[in-house]
PDB file of N, CA and C in Angstrom:
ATOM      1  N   UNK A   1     -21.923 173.893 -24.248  1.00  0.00           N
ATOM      2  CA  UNK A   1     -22.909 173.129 -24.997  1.00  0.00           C
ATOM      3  C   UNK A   1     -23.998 174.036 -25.568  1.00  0.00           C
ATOM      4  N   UNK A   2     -24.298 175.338 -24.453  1.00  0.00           N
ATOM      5  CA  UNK A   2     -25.391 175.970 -24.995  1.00  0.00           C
ATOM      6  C   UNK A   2     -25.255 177.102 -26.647  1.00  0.00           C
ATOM      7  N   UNK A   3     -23.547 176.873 -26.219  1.00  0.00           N
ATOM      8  CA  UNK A   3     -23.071 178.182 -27.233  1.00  0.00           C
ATOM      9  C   UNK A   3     -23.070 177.365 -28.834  1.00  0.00           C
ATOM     10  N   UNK A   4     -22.628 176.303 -28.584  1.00  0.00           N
ATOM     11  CA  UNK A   4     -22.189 175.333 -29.679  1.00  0.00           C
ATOM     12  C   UNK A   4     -24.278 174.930 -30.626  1.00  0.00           C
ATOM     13  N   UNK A   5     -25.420 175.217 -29.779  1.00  0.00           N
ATOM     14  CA  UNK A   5     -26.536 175.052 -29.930  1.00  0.00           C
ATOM     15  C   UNK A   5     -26.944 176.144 -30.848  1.00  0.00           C
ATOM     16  N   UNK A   6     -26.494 177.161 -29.950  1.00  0.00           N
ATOM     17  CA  UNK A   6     -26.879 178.704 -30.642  1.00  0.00           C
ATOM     18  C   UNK A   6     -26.656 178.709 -32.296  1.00  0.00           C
ATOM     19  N   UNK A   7     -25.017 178.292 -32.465  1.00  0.00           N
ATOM     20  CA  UNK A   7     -24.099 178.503 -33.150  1.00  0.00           C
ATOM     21  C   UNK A   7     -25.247 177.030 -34.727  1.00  0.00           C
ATOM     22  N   UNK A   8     -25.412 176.375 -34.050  1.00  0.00           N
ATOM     23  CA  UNK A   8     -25.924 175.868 -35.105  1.00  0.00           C
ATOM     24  C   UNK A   8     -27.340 176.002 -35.910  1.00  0.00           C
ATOM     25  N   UNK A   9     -28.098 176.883 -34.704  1.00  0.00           N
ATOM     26  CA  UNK A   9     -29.681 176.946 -34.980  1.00  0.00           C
ATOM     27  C   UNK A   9     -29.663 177.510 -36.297  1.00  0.00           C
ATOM     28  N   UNK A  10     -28.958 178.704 -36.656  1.00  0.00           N
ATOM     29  CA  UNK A  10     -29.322 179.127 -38.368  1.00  0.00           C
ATOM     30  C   UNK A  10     -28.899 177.910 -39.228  1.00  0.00           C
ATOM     31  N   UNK A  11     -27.628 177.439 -39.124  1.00  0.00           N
ATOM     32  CA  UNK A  11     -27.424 176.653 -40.088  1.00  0.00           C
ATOM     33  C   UNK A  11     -28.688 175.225 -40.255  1.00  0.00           C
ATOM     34  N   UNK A  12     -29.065 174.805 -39.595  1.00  0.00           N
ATOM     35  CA  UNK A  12     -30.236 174.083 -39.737  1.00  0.00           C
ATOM     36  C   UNK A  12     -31.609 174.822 -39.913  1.00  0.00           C
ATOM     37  N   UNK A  13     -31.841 175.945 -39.351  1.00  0.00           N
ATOM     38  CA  UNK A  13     -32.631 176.727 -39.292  1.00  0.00           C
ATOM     39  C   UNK A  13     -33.117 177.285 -40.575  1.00  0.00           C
ATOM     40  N   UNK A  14     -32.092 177.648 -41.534  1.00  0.00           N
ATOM     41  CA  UNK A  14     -31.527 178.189 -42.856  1.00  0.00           C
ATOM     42  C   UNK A  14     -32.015 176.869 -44.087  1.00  0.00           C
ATOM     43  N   UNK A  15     -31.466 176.017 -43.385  1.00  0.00           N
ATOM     44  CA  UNK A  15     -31.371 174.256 -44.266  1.00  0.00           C
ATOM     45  C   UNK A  15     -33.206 174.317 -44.479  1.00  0.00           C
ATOM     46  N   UNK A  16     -33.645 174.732 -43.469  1.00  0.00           N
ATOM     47  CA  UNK A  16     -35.513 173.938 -43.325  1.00  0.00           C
ATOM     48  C   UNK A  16     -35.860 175.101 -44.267  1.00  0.00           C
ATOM     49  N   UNK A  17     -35.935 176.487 -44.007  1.00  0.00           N
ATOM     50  CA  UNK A  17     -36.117 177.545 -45.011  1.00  0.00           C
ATOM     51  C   UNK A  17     -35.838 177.232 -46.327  1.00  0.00           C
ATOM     52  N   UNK A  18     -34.847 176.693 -46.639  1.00  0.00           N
ATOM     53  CA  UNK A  18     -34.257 176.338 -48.251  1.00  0.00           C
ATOM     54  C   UNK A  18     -35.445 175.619 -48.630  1.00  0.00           C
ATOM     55  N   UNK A  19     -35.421 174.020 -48.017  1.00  0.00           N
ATOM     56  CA  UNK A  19     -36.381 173.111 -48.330  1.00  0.00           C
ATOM     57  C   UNK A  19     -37.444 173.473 -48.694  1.00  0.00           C
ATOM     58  N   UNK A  20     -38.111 173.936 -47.440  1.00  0.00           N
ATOM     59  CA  UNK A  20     -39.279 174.524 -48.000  1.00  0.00           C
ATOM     60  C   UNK A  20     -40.022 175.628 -48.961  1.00  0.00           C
ATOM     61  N   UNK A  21     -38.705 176.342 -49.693  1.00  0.00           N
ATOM     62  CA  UNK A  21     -38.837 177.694 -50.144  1.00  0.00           C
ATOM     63  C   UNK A  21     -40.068 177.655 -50.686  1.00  0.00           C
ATOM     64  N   UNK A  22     -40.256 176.384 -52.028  1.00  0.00           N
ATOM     65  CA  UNK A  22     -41.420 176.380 -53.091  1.00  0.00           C
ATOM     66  C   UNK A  22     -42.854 176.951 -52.181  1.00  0.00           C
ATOM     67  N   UNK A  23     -43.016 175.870 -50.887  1.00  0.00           N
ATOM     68  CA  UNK A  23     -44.230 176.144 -50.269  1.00  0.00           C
ATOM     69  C   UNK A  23     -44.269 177.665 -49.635  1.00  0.00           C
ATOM     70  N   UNK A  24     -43.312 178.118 -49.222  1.00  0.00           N
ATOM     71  CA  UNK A  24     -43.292 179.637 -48.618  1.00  0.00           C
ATOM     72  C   UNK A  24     -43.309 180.514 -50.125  1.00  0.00           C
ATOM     73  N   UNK A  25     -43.230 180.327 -51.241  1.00  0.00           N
ATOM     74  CA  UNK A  25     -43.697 181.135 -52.153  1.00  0.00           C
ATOM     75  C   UNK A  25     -44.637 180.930 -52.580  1.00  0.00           C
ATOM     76  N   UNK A  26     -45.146 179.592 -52.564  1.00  0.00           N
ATOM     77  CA  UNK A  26     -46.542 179.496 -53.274  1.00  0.00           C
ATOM     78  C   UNK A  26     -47.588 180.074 -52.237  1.00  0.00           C
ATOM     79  N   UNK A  27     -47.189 180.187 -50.938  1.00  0.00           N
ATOM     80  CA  UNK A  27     -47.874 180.849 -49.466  1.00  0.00           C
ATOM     81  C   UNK A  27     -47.919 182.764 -49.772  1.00  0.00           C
ATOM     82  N   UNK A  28     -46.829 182.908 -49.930  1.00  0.00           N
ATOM     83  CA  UNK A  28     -47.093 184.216 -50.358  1.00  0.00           C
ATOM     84  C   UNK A  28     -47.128 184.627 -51.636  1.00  0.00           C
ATOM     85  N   UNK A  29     -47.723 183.990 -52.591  1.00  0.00           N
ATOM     86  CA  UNK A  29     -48.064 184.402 -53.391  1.00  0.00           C
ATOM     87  C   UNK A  29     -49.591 184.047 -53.932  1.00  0.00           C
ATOM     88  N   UNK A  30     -50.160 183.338 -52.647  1.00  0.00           N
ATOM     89  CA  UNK A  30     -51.364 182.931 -52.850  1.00  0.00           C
ATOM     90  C   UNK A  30     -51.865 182.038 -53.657  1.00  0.00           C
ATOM     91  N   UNK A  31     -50.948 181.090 -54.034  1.00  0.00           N
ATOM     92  CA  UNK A  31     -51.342 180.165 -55.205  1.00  0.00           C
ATOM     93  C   UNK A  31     -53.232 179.291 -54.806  1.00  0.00           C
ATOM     94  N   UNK A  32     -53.398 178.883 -55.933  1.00  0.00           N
ATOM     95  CA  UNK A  32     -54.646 177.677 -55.795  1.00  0.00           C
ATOM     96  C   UNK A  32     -54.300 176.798 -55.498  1.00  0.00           C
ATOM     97  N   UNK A  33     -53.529 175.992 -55.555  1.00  0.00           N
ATOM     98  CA  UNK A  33     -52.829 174.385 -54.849  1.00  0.00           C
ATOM     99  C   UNK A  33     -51.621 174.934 -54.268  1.00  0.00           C
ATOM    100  N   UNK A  34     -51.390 175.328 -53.255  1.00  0.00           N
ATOM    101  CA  UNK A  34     -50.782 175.633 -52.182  1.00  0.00           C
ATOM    102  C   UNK A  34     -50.609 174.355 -51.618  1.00  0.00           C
ATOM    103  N   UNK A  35     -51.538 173.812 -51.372  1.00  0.00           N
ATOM    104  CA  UNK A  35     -51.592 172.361 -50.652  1.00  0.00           C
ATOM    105  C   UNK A  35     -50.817 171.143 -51.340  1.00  0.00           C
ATOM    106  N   UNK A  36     -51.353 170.747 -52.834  1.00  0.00           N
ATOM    107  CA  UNK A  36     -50.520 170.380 -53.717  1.00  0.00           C
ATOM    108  C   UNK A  36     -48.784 170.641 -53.715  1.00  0.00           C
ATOM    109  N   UNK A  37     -48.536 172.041 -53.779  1.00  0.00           N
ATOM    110  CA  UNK A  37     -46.945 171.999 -53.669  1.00  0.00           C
ATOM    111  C   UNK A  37     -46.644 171.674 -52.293  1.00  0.00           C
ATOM    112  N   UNK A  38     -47.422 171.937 -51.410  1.00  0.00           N
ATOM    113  CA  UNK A  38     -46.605 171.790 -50.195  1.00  0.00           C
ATOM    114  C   UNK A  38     -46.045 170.041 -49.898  1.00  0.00           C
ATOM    115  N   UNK A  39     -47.523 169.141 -50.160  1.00  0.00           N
ATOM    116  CA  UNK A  39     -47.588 167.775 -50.218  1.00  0.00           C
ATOM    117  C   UNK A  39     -46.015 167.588 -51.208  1.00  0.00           C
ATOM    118  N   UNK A  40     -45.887 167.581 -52.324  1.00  0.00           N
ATOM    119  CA  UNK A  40     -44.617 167.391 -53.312  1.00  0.00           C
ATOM    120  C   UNK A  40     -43.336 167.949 -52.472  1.00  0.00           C
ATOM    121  N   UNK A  41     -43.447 169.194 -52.223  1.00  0.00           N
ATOM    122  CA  UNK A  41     -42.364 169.781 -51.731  1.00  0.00           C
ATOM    123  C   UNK A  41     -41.862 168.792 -50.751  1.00  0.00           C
ATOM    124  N   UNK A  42     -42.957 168.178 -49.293  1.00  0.00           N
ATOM    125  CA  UNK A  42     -42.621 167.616 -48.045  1.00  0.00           C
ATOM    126  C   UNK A  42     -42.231 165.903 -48.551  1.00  0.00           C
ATOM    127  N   UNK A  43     -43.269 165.484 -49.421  1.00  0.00           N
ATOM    128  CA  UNK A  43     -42.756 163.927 -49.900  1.00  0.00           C
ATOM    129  C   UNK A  43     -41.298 163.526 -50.969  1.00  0.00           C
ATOM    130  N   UNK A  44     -41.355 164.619 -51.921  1.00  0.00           N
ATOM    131  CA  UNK A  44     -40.263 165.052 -52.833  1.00  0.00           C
ATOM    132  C   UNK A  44     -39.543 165.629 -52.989  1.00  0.00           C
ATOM    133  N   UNK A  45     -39.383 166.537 -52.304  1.00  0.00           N
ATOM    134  CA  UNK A  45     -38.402 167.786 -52.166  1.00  0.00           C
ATOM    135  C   UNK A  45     -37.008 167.222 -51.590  1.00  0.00           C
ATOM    136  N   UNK A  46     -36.380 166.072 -51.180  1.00  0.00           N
ATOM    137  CA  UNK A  46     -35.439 165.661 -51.225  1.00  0.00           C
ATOM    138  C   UNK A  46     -34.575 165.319 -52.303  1.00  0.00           C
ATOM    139  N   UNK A  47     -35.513 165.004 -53.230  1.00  0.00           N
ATOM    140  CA  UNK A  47     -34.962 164.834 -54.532  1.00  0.00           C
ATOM    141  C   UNK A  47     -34.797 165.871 -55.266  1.00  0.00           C
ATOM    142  N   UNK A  48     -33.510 166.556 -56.265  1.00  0.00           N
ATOM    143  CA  UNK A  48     -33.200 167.485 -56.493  1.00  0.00           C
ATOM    144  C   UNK A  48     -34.862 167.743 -57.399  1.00  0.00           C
ATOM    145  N   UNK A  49     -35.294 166.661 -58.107  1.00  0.00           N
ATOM    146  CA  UNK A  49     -36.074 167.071 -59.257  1.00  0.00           C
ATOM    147  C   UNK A  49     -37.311 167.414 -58.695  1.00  0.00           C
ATOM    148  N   UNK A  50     -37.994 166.720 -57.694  1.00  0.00           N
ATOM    149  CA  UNK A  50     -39.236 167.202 -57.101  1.00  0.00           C
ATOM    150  C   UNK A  50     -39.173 168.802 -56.340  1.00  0.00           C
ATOM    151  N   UNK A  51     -37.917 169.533 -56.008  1.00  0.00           N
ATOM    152  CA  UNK A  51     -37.300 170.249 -55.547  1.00  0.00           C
ATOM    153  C   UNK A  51     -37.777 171.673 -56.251  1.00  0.00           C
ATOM    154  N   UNK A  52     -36.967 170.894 -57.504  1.00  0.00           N
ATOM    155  CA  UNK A  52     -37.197 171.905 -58.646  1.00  0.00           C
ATOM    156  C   UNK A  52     -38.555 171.859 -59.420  1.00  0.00           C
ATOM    157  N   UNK A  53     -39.620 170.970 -59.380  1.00  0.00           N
ATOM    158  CA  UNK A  53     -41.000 170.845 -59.931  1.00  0.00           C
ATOM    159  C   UNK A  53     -41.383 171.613 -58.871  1.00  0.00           C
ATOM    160  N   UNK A  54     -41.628 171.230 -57.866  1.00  0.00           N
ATOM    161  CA  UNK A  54     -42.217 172.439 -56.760  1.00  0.00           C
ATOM    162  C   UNK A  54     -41.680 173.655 -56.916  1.00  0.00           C
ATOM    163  N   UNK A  55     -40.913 173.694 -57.007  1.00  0.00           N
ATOM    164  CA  UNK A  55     -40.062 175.521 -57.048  1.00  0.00           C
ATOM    165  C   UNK A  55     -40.944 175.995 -58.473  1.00  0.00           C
ATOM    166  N   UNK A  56     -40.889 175.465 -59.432  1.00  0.00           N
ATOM    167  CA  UNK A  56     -40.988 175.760 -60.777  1.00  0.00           C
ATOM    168  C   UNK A  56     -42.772 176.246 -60.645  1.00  0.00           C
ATOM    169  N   UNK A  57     -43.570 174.947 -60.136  1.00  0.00           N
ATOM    170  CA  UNK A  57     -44.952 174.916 -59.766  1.00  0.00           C
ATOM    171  C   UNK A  57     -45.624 176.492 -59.087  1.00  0.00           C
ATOM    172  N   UNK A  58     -44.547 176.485 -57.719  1.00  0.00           N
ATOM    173  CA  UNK A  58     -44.999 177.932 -56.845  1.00  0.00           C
ATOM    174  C   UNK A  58     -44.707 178.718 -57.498  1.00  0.00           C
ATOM    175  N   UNK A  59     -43.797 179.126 -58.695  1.00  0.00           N
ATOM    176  CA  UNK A  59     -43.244 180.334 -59.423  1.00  0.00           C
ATOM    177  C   UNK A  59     -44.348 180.782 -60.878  1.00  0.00           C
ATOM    178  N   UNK A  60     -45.089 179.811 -61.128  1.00  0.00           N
ATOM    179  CA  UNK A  60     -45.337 179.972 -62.424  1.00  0.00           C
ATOM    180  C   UNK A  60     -46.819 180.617 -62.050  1.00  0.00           C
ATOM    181  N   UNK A  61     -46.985 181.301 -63.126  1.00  0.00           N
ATOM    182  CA  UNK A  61     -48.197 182.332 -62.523  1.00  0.00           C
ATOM    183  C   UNK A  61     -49.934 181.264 -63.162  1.00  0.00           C
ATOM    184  N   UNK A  62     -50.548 181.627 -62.671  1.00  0.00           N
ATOM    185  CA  UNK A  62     -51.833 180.421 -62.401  1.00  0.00           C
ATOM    186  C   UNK A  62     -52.772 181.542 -64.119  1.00  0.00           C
ATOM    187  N   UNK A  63     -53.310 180.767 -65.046  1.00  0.00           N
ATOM    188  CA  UNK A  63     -53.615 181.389 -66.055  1.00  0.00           C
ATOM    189  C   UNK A  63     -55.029 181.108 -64.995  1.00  0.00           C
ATOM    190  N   UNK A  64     -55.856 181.857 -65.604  1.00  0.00           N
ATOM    191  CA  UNK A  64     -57.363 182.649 -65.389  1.00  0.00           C
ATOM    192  C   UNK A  64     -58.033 182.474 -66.725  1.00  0.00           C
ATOM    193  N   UNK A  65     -58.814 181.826 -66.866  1.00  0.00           N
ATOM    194  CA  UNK A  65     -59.961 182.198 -68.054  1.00  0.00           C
ATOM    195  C   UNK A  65     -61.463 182.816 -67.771  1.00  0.00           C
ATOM    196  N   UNK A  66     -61.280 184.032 -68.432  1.00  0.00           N
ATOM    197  CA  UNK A  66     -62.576 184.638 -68.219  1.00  0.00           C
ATOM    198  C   UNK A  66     -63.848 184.462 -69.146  1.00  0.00           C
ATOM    199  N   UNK A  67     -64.627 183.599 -68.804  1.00  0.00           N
ATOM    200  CA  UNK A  67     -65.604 183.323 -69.953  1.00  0.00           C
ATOM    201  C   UNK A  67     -67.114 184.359 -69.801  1.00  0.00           C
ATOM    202  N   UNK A  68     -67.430 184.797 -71.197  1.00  0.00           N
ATOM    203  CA  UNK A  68     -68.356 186.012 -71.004  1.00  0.00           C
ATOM    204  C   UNK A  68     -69.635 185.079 -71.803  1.00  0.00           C
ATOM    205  N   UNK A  69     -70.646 185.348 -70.700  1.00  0.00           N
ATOM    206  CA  UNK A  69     -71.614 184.994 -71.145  1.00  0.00           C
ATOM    207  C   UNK A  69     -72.093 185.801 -72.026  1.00  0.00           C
ATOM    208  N   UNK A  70     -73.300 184.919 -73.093  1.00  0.00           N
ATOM    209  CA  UNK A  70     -73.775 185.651 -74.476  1.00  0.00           C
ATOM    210  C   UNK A  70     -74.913 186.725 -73.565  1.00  0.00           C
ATOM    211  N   UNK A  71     -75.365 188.101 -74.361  1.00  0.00           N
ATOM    212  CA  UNK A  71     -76.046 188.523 -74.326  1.00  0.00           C
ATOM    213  C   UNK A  71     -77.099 188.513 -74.884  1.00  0.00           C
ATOM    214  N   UNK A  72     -78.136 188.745 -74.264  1.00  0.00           N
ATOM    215  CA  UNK A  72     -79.525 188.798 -74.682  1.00  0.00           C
ATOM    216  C   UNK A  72     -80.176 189.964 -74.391  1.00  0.00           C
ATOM    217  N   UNK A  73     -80.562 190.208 -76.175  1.00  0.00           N
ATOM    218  CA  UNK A  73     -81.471 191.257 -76.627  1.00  0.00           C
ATOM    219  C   UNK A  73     -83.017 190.903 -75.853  1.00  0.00           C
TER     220      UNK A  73
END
């Protein structure tokens, strides 16, 4: 029983890693709504398409606007 346990831990083990990939990239890659994908990923991520919006979400790089204040003479 214990061997047949062993024998399955990656394959489920592997399964939870998949699922969650979006949130483990948006984790290491430091995103700003980290929280956001994770929420989608855990409520939606069963569905192929929320799956792939989260994946797509953690992958896409976060634009930055740098606004320069006017100078004064």
């Amino acid at each position: 029983m214990h061997v047949f346990g062993f024998f399955l831990f990656p394959i489920f083990g592997s399964g939870f890693l998949l699922y969650f990939l979006p949130t483990i990239i948006a984790l290491v890659r430091e995103k700003y709504d980290k929280l956001s994908i994770f929420l989608l990923n855990f409520f939606l991520g069963w569905s192929v398409i929320g799956w792939i919006v989260a994946l797509v979400w953690a992958c896409k790089n976060d634009r930055v606007v740098y606004v320069q204040s006017p100078q004064r003479y």
